[in-house]
Each structure stands twice: as C-alpha cells, then as structure tokens.
C-alpha atoms as a PDB file:
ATOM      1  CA  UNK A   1     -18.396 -19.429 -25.274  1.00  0.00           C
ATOM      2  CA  UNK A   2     -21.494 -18.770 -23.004  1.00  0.00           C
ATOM      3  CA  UNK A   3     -19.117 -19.022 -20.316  1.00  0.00           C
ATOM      4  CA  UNK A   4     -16.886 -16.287 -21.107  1.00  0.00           C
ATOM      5  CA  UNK A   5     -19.565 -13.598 -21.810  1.00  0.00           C
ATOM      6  CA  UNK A   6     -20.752 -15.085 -18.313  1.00  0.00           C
ATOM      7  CA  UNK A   7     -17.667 -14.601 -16.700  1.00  0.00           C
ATOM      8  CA  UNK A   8     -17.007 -10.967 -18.311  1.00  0.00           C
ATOM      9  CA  UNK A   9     -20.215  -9.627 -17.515  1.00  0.00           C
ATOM     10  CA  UNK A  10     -19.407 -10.644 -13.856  1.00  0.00           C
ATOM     11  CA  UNK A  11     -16.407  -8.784 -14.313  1.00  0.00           C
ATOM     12  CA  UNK A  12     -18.054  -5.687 -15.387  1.00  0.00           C
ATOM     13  CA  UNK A  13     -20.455  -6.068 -12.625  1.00  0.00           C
ATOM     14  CA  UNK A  14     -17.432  -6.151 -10.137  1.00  0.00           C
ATOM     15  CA  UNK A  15     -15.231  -3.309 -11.661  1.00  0.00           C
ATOM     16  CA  UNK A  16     -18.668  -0.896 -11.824  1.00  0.00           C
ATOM     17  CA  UNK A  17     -19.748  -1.605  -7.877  1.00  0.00           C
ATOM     18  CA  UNK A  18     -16.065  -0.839  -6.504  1.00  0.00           C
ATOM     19  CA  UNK A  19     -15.041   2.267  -5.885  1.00  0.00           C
ATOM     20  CA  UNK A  20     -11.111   1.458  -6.367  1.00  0.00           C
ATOM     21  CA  UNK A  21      -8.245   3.853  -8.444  1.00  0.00           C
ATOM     22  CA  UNK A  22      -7.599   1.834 -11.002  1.00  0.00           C
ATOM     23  CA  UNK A  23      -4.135   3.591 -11.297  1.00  0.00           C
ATOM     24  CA  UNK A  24      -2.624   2.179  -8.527  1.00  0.00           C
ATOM     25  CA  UNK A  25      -1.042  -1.326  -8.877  1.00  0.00           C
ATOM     26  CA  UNK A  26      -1.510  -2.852  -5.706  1.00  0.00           C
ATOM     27  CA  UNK A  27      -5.668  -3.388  -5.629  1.00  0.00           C
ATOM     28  CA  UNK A  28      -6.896  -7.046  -5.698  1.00  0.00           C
ATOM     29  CA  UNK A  29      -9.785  -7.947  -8.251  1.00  0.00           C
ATOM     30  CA  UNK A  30      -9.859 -10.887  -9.701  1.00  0.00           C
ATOM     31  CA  UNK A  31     -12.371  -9.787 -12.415  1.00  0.00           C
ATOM     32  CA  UNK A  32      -9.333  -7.702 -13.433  1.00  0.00           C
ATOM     33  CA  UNK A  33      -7.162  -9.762 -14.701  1.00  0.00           C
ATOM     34  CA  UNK A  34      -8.699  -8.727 -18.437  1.00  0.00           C
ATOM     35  CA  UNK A  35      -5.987  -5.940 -17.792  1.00  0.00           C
ATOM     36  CA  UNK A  36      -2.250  -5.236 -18.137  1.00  0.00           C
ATOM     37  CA  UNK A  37      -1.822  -4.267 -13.899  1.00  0.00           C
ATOM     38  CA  UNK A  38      -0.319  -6.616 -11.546  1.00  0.00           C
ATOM     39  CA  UNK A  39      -2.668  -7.386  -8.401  1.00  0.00           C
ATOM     40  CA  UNK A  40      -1.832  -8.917  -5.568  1.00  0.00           C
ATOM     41  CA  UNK A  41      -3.387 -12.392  -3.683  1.00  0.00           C
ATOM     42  CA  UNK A  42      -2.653 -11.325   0.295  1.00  0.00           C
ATOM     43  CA  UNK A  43      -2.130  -8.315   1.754  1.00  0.00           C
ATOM     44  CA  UNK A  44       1.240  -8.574   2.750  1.00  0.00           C
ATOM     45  CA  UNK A  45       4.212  -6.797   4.552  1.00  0.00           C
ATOM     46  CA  UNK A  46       5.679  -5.874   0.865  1.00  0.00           C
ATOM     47  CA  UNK A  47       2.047  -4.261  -0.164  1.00  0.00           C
ATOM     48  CA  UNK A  48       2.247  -2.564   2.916  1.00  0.00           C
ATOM     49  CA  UNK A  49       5.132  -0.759   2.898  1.00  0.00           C
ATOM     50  CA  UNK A  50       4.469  -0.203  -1.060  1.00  0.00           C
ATOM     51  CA  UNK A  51       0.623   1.343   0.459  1.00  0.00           C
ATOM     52  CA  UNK A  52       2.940   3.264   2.849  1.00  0.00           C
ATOM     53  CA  UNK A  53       5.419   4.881   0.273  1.00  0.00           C
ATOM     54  CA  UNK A  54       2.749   6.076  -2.202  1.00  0.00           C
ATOM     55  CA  UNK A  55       0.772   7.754   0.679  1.00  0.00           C
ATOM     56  CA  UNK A  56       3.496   9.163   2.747  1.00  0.00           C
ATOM     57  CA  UNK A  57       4.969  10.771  -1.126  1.00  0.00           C
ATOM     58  CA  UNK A  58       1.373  11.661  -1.603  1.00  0.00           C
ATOM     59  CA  UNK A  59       1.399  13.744   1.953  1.00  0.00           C
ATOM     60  CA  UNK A  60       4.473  15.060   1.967  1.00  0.00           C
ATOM     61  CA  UNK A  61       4.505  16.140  -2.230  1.00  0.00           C
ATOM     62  CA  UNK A  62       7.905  14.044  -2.786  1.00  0.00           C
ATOM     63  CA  UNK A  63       9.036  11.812  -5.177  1.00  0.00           C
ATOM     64  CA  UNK A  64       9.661   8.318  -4.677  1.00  0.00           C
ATOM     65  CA  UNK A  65      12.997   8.130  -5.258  1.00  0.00           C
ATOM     66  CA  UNK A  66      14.322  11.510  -3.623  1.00  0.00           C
ATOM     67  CA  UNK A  67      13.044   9.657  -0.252  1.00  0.00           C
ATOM     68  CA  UNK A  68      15.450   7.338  -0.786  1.00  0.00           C
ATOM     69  CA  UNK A  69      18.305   9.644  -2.342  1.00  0.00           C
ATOM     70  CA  UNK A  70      20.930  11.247   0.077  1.00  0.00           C
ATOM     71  CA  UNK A  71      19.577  14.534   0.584  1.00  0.00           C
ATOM     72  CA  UNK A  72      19.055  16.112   3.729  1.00  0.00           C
ATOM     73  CA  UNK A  73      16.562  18.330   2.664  1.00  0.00           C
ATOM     74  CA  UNK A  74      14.054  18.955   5.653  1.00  0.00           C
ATOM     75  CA  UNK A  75      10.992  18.325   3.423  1.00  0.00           C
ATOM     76  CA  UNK A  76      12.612  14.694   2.797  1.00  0.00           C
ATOM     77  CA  UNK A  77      14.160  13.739   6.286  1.00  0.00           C
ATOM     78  CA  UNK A  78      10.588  14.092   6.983  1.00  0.00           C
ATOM     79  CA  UNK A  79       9.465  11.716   4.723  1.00  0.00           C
ATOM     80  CA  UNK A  80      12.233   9.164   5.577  1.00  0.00           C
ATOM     81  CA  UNK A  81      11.193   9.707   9.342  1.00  0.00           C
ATOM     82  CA  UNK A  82       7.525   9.377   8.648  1.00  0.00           C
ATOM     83  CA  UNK A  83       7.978   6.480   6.408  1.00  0.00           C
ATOM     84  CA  UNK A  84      10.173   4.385   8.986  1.00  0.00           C
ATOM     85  CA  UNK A  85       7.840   5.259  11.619  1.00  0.00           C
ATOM     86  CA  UNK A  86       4.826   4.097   9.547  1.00  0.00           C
ATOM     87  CA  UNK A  87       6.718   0.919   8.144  1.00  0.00           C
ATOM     88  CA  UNK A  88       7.670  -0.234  11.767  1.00  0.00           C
ATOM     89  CA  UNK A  89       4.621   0.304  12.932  1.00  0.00           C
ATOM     90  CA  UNK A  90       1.905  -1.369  10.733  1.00  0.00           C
ATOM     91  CA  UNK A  91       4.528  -3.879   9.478  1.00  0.00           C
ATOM     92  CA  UNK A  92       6.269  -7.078  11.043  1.00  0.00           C
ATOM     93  CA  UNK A  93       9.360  -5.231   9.484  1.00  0.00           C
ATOM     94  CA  UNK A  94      12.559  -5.123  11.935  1.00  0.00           C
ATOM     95  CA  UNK A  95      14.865  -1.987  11.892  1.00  0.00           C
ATOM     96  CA  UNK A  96      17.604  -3.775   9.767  1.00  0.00           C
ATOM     97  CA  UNK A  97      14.502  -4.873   7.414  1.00  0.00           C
ATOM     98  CA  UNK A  98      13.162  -1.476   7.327  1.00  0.00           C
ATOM     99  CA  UNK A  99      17.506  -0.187   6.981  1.00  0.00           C
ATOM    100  CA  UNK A 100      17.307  -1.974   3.907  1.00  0.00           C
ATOM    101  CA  UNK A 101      14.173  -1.049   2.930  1.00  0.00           C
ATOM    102  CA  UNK A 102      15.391   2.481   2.962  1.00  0.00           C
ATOM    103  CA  UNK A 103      18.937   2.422   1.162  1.00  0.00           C
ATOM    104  CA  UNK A 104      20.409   3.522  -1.634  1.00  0.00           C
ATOM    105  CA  UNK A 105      23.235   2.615  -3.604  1.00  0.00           C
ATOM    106  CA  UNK A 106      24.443   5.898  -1.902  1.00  0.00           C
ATOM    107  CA  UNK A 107      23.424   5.811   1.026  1.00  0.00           C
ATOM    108  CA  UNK A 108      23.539   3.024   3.240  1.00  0.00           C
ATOM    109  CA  UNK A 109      21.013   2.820   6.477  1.00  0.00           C
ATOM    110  CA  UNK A 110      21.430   0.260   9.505  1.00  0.00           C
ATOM    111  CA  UNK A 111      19.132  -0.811  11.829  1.00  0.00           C
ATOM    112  CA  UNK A 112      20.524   1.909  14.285  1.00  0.00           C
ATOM    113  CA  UNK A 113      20.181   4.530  11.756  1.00  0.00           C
ATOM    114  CA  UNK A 114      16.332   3.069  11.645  1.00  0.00           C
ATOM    115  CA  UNK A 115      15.738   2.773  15.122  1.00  0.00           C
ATOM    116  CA  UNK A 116      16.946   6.579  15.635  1.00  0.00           C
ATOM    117  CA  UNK A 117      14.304   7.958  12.966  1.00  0.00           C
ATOM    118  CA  UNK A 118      11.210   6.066  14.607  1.00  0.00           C
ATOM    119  CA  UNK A 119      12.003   7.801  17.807  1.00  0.00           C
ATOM    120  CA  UNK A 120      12.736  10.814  15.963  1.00  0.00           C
ATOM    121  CA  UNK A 121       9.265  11.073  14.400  1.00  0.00           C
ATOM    122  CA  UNK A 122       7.879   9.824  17.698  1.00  0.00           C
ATOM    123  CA  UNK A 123       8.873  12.860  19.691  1.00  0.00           C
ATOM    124  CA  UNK A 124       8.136  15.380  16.753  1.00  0.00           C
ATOM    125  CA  UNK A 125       4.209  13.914  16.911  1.00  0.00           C
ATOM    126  CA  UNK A 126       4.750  14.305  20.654  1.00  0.00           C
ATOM    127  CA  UNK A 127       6.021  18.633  20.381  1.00  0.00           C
ATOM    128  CA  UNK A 128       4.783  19.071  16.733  1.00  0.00           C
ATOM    129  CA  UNK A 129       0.969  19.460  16.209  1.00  0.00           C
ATOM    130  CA  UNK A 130       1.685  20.010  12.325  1.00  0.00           C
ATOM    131  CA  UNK A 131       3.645  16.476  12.053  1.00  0.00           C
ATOM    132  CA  UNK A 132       0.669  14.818  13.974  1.00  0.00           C
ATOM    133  CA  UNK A 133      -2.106  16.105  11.789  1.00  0.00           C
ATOM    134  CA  UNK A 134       0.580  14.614   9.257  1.00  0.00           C
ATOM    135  CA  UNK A 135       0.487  11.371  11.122  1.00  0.00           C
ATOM    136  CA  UNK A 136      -3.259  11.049  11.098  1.00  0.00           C
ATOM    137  CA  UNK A 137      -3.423  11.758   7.806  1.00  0.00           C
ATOM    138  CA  UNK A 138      -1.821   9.202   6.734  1.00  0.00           C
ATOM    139  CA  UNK A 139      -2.900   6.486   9.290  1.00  0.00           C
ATOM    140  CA  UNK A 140      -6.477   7.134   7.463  1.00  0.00           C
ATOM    141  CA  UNK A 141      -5.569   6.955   4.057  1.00  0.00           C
ATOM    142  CA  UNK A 142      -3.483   3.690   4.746  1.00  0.00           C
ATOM    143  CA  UNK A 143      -6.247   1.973   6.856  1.00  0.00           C
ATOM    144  CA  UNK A 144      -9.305   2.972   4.197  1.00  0.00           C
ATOM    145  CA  UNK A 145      -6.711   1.695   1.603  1.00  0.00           C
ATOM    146  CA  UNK A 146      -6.293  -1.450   3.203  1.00  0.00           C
ATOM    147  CA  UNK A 147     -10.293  -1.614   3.655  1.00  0.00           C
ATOM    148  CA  UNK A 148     -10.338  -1.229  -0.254  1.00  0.00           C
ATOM    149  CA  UNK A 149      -8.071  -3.562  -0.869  1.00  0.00           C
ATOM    150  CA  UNK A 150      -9.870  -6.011   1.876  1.00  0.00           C
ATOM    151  CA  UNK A 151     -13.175  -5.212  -0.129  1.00  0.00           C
ATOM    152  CA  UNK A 152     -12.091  -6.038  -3.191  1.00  0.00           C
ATOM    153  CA  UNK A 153     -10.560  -9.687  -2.097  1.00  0.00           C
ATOM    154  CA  UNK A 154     -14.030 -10.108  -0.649  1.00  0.00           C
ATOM    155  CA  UNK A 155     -15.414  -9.674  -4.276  1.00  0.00           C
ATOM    156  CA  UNK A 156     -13.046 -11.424  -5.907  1.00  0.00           C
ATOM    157  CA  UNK A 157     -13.771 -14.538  -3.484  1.00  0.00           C
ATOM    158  CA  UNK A 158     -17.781 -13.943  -4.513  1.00  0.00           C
ATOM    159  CA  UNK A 159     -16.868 -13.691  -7.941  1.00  0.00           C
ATOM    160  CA  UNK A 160     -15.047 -17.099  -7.951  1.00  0.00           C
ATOM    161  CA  UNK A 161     -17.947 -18.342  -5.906  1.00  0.00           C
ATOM    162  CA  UNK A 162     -20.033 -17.172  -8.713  1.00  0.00           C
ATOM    163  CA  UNK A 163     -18.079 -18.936 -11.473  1.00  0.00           C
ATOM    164  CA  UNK A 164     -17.878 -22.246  -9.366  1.00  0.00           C
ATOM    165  CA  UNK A 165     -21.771 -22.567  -9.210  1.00  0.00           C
ATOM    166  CA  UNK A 166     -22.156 -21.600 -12.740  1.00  0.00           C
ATOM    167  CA  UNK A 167     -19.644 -24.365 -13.557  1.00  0.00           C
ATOM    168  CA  UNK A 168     -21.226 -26.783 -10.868  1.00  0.00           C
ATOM    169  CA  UNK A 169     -24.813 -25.912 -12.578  1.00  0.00           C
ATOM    170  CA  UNK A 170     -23.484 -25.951 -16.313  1.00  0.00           C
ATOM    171  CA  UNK A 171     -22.184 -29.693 -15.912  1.00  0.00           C
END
C-alpha cells in the first residue's frame, strides 16, 4: 500500500510542475493514467496531423468537421490549404496519404487534388502577408506543442525512473 501513495504522490508532483491543457487528448504523462484521457507513447505522424488539425481549426475559427465537408467556403478552402500544407510538411505523409487524410464520404481528394493545395498555400504565403502571419502562427503553436508533449515524455521517463529505484530499494 506504501507503494501506491508513493507512486500517486509522484503523480501529483508531475501533473502540478507541467504546464500542459489537460483538455486536449494527445499529451503524454504517464502519472496520468489515474484519468479517463487517452495519451500517447511516441510522437507520431497520426499525433501530428491530429496537433495540426486542432491548431489550424483553432487559427482559422472552424470546426473540425466543416474542414473536411464539401464546402467551398473561402474561410474553409483556407483551412484545407493550410492544413495540407502543414501535414506535408512536418509529416512523412505522401499526397495520396494526406488525399485520404482529407476526404469525406462526399468528397473524395487524390493525391493531385493534394499536391495542387500545397502549392496553392505556398504561393498565397509568397503574395499574402495575412496568410503568412497565419503560417507562423501556427508553425509556433505546433512546435511549442510538440516541446510540451516532448517535456512531458521526459517526465514520464523520470517518473518511471523514480518508481524503478523505489522498487529496486524496497526489495
């Protein structure tokens, strides 16, 4: 039993010193796992593009599934441009990946369709200065969400280290 009140007040510890939203699902802590979230082991292509989508819907005030919906509403061929772009370009993703990534039982989108929309956005941050405050935006958001999320894999690996040598000096 010691062990457990051990191990939770190491938990508290953890969840107090990192400054992480706790309302997103994609942040790794493994002193979380007292809650109902799911939580991630890597940082992977899929949490990528999942970072991607909430930021570019944060930037651009859409909702996540009107981004992938068949309107051509300027506001949200934005955010389809913008979120190719981004997906393309911090991912391993290829344009058929990121086609598929991107359809809708309504709407289907190739790699072609893909590879259009990168170069799209590419010449709007070259012409538009508005788009490429846009695009800077959300470069910083995604790489000080990745940091978090890099942070908090470095305390859960001190947290197991913590429980290991309170095993190792238990037994």
């Amino acid at each position: 039993m010691e062990f457990l009140i051990n191990l939770t007040k190491v938990a508290e510890e953890l969840i107090k010193t990192t400054k992480i939203n706790l309302k997103k699902d994609y942040v790794n802590v493994y002193a979380y796992v007292l809650t109902d979230r799911t939580y991630v082991g890597t940082v992977t292509d899929h949490v990528k593009a999942k970072l991607l989508k909430d930021i570019i819907c944060e930037i651009y005030e859409v909702e996540t599934y009107n981004i992938f919906s068949k309107s051509r509403k300027k506001e949200l061929v934005f955010a389809r441009h913008a979120l190719a772009y981004f997906l393309r370009r911090n991912t391993r993703y290829s344009f058929a990946i990121i086609g598929k990534i991107m359809a809708s039982p309504l709407k289907k989108r190739d790699h072609a369709t893909m590879l259009n929309s990168v170069r799209v956005y590419k010449d709007l941050l070259d012409t538009d200065s508005y788009h490429k405050r846009r695009c800077l935006t959300i470069q910083t958001e995604f790489n000080k969400r990745l940091s978090d999320i890099d942070l908090t894999n470095t305390y859960a690996s001190s947290c197991k280290d913590i429980v290991a040598n309170f095993n190792k000096n238990k037994g």
